[in-house]
Protein backbone atom coordinates (compact mmCIF):
# COMPACT_ATOMS: atom_id res chain seq x y z
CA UNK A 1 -28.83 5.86 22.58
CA UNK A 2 -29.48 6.50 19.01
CA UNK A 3 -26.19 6.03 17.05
CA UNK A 4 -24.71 9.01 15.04
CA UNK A 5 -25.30 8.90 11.32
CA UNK A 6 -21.32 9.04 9.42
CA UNK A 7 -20.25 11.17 6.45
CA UNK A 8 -21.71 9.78 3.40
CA UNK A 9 -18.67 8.02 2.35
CA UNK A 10 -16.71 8.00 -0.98
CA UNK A 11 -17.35 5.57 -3.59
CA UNK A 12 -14.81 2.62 -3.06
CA UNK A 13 -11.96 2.39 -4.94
CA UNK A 14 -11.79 -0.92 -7.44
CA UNK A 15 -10.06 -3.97 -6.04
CA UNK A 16 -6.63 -4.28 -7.17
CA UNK A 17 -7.39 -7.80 -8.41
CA UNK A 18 -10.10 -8.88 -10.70
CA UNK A 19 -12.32 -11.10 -9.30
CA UNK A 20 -9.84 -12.79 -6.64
CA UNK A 21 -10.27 -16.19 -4.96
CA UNK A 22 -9.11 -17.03 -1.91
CA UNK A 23 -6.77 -20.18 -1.10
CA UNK A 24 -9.58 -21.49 1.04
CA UNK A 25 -12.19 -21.64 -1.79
CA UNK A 26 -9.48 -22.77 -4.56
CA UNK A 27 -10.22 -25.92 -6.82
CA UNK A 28 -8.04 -28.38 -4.91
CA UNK A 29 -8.34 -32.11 -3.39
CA UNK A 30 -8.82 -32.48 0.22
CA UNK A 31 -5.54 -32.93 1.44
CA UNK A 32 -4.06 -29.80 -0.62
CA UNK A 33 -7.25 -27.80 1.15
CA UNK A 34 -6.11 -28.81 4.55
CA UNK A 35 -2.64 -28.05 3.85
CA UNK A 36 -3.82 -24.64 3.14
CA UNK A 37 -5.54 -24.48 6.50
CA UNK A 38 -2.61 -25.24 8.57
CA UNK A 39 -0.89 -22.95 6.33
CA UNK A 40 -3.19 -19.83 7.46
CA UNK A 41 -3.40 -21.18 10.98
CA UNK A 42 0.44 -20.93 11.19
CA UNK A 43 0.01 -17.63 9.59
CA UNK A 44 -2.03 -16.63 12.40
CA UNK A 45 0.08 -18.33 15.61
CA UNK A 46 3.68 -18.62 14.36
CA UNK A 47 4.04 -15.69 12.25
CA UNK A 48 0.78 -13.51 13.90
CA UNK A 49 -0.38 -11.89 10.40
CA UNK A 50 -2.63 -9.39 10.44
CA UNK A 51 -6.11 -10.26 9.08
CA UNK A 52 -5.56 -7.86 6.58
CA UNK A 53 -1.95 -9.60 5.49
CA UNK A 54 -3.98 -12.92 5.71
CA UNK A 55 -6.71 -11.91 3.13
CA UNK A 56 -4.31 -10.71 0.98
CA UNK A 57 -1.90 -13.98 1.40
CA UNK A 58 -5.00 -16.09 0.72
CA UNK A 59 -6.16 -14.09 -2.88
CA UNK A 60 -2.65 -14.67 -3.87
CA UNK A 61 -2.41 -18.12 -3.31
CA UNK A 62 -6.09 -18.70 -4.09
CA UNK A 63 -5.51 -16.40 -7.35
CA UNK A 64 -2.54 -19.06 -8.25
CA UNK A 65 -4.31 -21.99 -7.71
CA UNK A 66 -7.06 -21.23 -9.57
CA UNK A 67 -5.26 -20.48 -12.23
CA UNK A 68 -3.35 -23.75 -12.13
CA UNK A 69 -6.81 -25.66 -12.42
CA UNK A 70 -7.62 -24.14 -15.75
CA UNK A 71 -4.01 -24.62 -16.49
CA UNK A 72 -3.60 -28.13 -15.85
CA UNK A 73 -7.49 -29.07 -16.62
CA UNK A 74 -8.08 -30.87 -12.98
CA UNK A 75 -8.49 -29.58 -9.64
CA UNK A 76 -5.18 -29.13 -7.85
CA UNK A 77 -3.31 -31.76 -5.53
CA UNK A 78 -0.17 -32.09 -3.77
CA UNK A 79 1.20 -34.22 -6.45
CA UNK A 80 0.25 -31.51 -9.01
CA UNK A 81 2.73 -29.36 -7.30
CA UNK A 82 5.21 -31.59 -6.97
CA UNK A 83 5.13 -32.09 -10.30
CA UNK A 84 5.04 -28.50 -11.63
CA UNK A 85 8.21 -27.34 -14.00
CA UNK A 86 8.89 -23.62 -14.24
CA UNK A 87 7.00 -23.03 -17.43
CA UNK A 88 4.43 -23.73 -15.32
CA UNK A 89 5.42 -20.92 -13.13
CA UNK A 90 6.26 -18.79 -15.90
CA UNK A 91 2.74 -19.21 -17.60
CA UNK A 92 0.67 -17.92 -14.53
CA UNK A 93 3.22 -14.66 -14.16
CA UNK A 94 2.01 -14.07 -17.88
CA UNK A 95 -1.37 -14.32 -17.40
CA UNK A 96 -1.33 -11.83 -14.75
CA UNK A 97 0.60 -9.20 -16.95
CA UNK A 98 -1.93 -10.03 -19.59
CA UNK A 99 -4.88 -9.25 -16.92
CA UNK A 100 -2.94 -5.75 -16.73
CA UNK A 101 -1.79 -6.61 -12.69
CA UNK A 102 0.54 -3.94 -11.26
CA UNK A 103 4.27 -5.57 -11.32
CA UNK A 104 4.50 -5.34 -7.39
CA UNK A 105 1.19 -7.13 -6.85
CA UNK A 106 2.74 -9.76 -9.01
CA UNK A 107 5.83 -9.39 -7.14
CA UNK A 108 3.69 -9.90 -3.96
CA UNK A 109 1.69 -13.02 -5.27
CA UNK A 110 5.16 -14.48 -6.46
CA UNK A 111 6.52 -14.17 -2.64
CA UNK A 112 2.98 -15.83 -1.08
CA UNK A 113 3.56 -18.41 -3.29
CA UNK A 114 7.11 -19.18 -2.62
CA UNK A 115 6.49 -19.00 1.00
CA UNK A 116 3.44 -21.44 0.62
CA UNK A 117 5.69 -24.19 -1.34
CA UNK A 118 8.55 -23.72 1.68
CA UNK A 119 5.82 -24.31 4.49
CA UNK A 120 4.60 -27.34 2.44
CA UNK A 121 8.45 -28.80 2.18
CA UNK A 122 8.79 -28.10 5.76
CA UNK A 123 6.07 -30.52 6.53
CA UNK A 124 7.18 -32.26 4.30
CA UNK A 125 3.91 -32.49 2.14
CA UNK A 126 5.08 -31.20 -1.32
CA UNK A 127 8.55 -30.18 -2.66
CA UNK A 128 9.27 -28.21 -5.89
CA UNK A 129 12.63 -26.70 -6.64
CA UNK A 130 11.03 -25.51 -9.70
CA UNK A 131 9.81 -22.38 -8.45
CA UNK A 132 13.34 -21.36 -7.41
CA UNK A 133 14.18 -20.84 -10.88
CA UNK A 134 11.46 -18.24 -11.49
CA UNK A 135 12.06 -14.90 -11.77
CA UNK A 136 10.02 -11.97 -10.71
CA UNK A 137 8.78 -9.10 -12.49
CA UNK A 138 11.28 -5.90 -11.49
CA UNK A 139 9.75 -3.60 -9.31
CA UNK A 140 11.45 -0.18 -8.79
CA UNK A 141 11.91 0.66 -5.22
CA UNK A 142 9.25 3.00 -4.03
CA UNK A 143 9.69 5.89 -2.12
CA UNK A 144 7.43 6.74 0.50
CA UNK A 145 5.49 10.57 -0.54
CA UNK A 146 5.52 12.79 2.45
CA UNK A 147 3.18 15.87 2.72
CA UNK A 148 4.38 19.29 3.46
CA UNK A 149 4.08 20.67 6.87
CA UNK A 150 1.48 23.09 5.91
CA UNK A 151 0.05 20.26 3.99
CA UNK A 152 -0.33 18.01 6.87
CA UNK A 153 -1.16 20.90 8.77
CA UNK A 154 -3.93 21.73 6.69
CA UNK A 155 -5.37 18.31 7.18
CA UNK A 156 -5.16 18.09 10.64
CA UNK A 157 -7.07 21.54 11.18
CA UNK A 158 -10.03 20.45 8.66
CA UNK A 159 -10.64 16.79 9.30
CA UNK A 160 -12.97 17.82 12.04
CA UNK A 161 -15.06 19.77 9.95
CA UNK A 162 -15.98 16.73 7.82
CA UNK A 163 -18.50 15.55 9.63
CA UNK A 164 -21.46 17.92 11.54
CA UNK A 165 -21.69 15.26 14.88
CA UNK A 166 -18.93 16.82 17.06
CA UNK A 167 -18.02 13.56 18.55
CA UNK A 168 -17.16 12.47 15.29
CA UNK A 169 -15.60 15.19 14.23
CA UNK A 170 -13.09 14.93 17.23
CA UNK A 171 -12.62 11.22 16.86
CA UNK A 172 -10.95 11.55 13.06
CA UNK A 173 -9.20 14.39 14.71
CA UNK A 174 -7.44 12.26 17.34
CA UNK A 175 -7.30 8.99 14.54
CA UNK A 176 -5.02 11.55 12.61
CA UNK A 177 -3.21 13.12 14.90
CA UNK A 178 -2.21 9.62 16.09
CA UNK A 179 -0.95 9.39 12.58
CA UNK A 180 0.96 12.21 12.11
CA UNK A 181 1.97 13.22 15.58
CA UNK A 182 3.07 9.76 16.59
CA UNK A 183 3.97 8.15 13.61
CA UNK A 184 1.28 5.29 14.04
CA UNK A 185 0.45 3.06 11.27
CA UNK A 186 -3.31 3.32 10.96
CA UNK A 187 -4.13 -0.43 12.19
CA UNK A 188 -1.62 0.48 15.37
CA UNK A 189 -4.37 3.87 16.11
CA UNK A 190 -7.55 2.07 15.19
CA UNK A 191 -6.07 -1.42 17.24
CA UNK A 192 -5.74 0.72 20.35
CA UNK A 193 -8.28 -0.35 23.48
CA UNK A 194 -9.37 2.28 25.61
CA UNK A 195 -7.32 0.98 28.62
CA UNK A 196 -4.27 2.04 26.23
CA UNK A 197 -5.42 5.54 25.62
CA UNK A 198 -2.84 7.80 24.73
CA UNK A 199 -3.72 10.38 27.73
CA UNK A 200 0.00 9.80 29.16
CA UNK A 201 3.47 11.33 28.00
CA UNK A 202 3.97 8.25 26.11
CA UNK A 203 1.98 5.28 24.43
CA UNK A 204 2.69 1.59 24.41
CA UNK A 205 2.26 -0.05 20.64
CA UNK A 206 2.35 -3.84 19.48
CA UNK A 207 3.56 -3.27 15.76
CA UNK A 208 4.12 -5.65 13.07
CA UNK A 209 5.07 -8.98 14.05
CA UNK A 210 4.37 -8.35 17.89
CA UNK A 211 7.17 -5.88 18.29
CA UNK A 212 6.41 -4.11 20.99
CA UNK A 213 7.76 -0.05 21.32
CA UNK A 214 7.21 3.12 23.08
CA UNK A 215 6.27 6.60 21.20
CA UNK A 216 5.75 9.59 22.76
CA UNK A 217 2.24 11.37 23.21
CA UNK A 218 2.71 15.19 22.07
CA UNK A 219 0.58 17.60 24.29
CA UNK A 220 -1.79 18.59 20.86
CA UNK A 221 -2.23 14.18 20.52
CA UNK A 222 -3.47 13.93 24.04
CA UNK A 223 -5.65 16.73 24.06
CA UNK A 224 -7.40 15.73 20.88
CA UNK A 225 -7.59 12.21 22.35
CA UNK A 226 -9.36 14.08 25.04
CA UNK A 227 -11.70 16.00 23.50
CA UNK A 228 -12.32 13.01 21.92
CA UNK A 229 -13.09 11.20 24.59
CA UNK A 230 -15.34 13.68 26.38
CA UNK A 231 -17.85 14.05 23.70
CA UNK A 232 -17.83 10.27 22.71
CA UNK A 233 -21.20 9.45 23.34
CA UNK A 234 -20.31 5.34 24.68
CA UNK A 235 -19.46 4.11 27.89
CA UNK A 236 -16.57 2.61 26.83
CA UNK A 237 -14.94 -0.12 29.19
CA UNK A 238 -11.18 -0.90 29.88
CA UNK A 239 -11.32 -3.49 27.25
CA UNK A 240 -13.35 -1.72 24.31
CA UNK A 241 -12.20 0.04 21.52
CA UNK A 242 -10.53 3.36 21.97
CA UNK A 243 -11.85 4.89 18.46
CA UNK A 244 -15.77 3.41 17.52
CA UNK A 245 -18.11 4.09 14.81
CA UNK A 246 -21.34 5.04 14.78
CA UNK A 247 -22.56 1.90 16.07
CA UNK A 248 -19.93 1.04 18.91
CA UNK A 249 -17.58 -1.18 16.56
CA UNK A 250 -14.65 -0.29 16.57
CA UNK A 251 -13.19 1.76 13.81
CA UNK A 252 -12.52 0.43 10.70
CA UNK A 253 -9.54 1.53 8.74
CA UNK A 254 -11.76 2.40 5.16
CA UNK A 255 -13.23 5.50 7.10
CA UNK A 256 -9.96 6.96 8.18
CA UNK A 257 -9.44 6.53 4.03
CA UNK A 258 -12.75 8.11 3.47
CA UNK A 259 -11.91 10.85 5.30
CA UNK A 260 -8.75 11.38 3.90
CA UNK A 261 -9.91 10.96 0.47
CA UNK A 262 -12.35 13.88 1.18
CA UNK A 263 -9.59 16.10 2.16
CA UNK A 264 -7.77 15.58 -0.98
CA UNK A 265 -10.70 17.26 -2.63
CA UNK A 266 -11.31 19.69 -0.43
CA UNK A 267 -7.78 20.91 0.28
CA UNK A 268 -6.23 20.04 -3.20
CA UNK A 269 -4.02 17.63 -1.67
CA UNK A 270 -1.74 15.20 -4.09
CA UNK A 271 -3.35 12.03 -4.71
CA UNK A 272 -0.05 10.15 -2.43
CA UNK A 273 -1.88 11.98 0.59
CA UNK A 274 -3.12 8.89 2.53
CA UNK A 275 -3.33 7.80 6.00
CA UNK A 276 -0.37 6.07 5.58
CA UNK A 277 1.35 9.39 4.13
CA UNK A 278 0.67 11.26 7.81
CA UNK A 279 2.69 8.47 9.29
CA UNK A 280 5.77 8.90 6.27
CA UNK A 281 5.59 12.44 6.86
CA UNK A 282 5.85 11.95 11.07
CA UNK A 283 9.00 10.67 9.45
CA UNK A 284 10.34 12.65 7.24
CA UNK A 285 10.06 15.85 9.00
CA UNK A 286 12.11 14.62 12.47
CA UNK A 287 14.64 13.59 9.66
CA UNK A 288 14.10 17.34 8.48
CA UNK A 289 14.29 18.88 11.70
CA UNK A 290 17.50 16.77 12.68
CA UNK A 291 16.16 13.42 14.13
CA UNK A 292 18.11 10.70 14.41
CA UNK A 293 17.77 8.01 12.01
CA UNK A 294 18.16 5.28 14.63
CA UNK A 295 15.47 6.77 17.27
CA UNK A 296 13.19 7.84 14.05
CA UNK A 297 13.62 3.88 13.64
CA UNK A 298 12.40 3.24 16.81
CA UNK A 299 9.77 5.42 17.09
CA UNK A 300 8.12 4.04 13.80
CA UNK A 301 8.74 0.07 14.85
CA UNK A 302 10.68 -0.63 11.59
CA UNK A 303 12.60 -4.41 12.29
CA UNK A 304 15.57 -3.00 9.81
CA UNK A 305 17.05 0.28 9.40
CA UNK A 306 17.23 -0.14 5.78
CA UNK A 307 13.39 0.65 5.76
CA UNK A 308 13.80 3.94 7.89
CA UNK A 309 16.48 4.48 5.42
CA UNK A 310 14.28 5.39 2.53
CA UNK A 311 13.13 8.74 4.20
CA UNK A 312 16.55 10.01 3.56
CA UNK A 313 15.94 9.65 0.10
CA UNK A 314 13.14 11.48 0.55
CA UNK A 315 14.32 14.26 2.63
CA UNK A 316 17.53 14.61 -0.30
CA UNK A 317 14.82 14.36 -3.29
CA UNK A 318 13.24 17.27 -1.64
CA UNK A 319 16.09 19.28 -0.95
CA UNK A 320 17.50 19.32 -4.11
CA UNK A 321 14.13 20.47 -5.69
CA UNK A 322 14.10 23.53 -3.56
CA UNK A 323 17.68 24.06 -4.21
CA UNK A 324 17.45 23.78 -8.17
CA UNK A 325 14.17 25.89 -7.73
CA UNK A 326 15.82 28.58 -5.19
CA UNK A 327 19.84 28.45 -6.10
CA UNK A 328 20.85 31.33 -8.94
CA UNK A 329 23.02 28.93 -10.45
CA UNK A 330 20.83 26.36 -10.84
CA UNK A 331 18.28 28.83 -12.77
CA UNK A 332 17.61 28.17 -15.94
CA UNK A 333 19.07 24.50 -16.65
């Protein structure tokens, strides 16, 4: 069968980083580069990262260490970090504010590193108390940006007419109503096999970290999984991907974006409406309907409640703009 042609995709946004390196193809001696393979390989068994959290750990670290070989003129070795003070430290946080790097990218990098010098003291490889003495960059706490119902409505109801192959159409349908219906982080919808298809009153989901959970499947989620399904034009097997592309891979997560980008243009949607902003406003709107914070905690797989937390922030934020925009005594001020 001849595969469906895709949308004509958006032009990629710029990397956040310019020009990054990863860990694995950093200046360093051999024994540093196969500390930084059982670093990613305990990455992968002992704290099961994501590839996507493992690229980014490795441009970090890679970003660091190749700045460190410039720094110290020499490719980089255990010793070398041993031996580094915190000016050292300090020098490579300036240089990435003088590259113009976001402060919670920084803040990011800052974290891989730290966790990179605790695995090597932990094997006992490399110890630096240096780095302890480094201070961040302050990052103000962000606050996730829900749509509006009609908003997310909107989206919903005109994803499916992005595309003119029905089967497509219908499968970006299902992706986000996964999103917004169920509260599914976009890797959870796009990880799903078709064994787990959500065609049930509820769905199981392995979240970050291998916590497993339990969200339930609203009638309008199943039946665009459904319609999906019926006009997919692959046999797809117990163990294949529930959502595909055009060629029978499964779904990558920079289409769902695509898509989503589109709508923003076509619906005049705020540039904060992302895939990840369906799941945020999942959120948000039990909180506004009268959900309880500890089962809206559950149903989005968040390890502490401190992160559910934040959408009562945003619920308040929003309430007080409609009552300042609504009250009679607040006109006016």
């Amino acid at each position: 069968m001849a595969a469906p042609a895709e949308l004509s995709p958006p032009r990629a946004p710029a990397p956040l980083d310019p020009a990054p390196v990863d860990a694995a193809a950093a200046p360093v001696d051999a024994r540093l580069s196969a500390a930084i393979a059982d670093w990613r390989q305990w990455l992968i068994s002992e704290k099961r990262a994501s590839p996507h959290t493992l690229a980014a750990y490795g441009r970090d670290l890679g970003g660091f260490l190749g700045f460190l070989a410039g720094h110290l003129g020499d490719s980089v070795s255990l010793a070398a970090l041993r031996d580094l003070q915190p000016a050292d430290f300090r020098a490579w946080l300036a240089h990435r504010a003088l590259d113009g790097l976001e402060k919670s990218s920084t803040a990011r990098a800052l974290s891989t590193v730290r966790g990179f010098f605790r695995f090597l003291e932990r094997r006992g490889l490399a110890a630096n108390a240096a780095i302890g003495a480094v201070r961040g960059p302050r990052v103000p706490r962000s606050v996730p940006k829900a749509l509006t119902v009609d908003e997310a409505m909107d989206a919903l109801e005109s994803v499916g007419e992005l595309s003119d192959e029905p089967w497509i159409a219908a499968r970006d349908a299902a992706v986000l109503a996964l999103l917004y219906g169920c509260g599914l982080r976009v890797g959870e919808a796009l990880g799903l096999d078709r064994r787990a298809a959500p065609l049930g009153d509820t769905v199981a989901i392995t979240g970050k970290g291998g916590k497993a959970r339990l969200v339930p499947v609203l009638p309008v989620v199943r039946r665009a999984v459904e319609d999906y399904l019926e006009r997919c034009p692959y046999r797809l097997g117990p163990d294949d991907p529930l959502f595909v592309g055009a060629r029978g891979g499964r779904l990558g997560a920079r289409r769902v974006q695509q898509a989503v980008q589109t709508l923003r243009g076509w619906l005049g949607l705020p540039e904060t409406a992302t895939p990840h902003a369906l799941r945020h406003s999942f959120a948000t709107h039990l909180l506004a309907g009268g959900g309880d914070l500890r089962a809206i905690q559950e149903l989005l797989g968040h390890a502490s409640l401190s992160t559910t937390q934040r959408y009562t922030e945003v619920d308040a934020a929003r309430l007080l703009d409609v009552h300042r925009a609504a009250h009679p005594r607040d006109r006016g001020r």
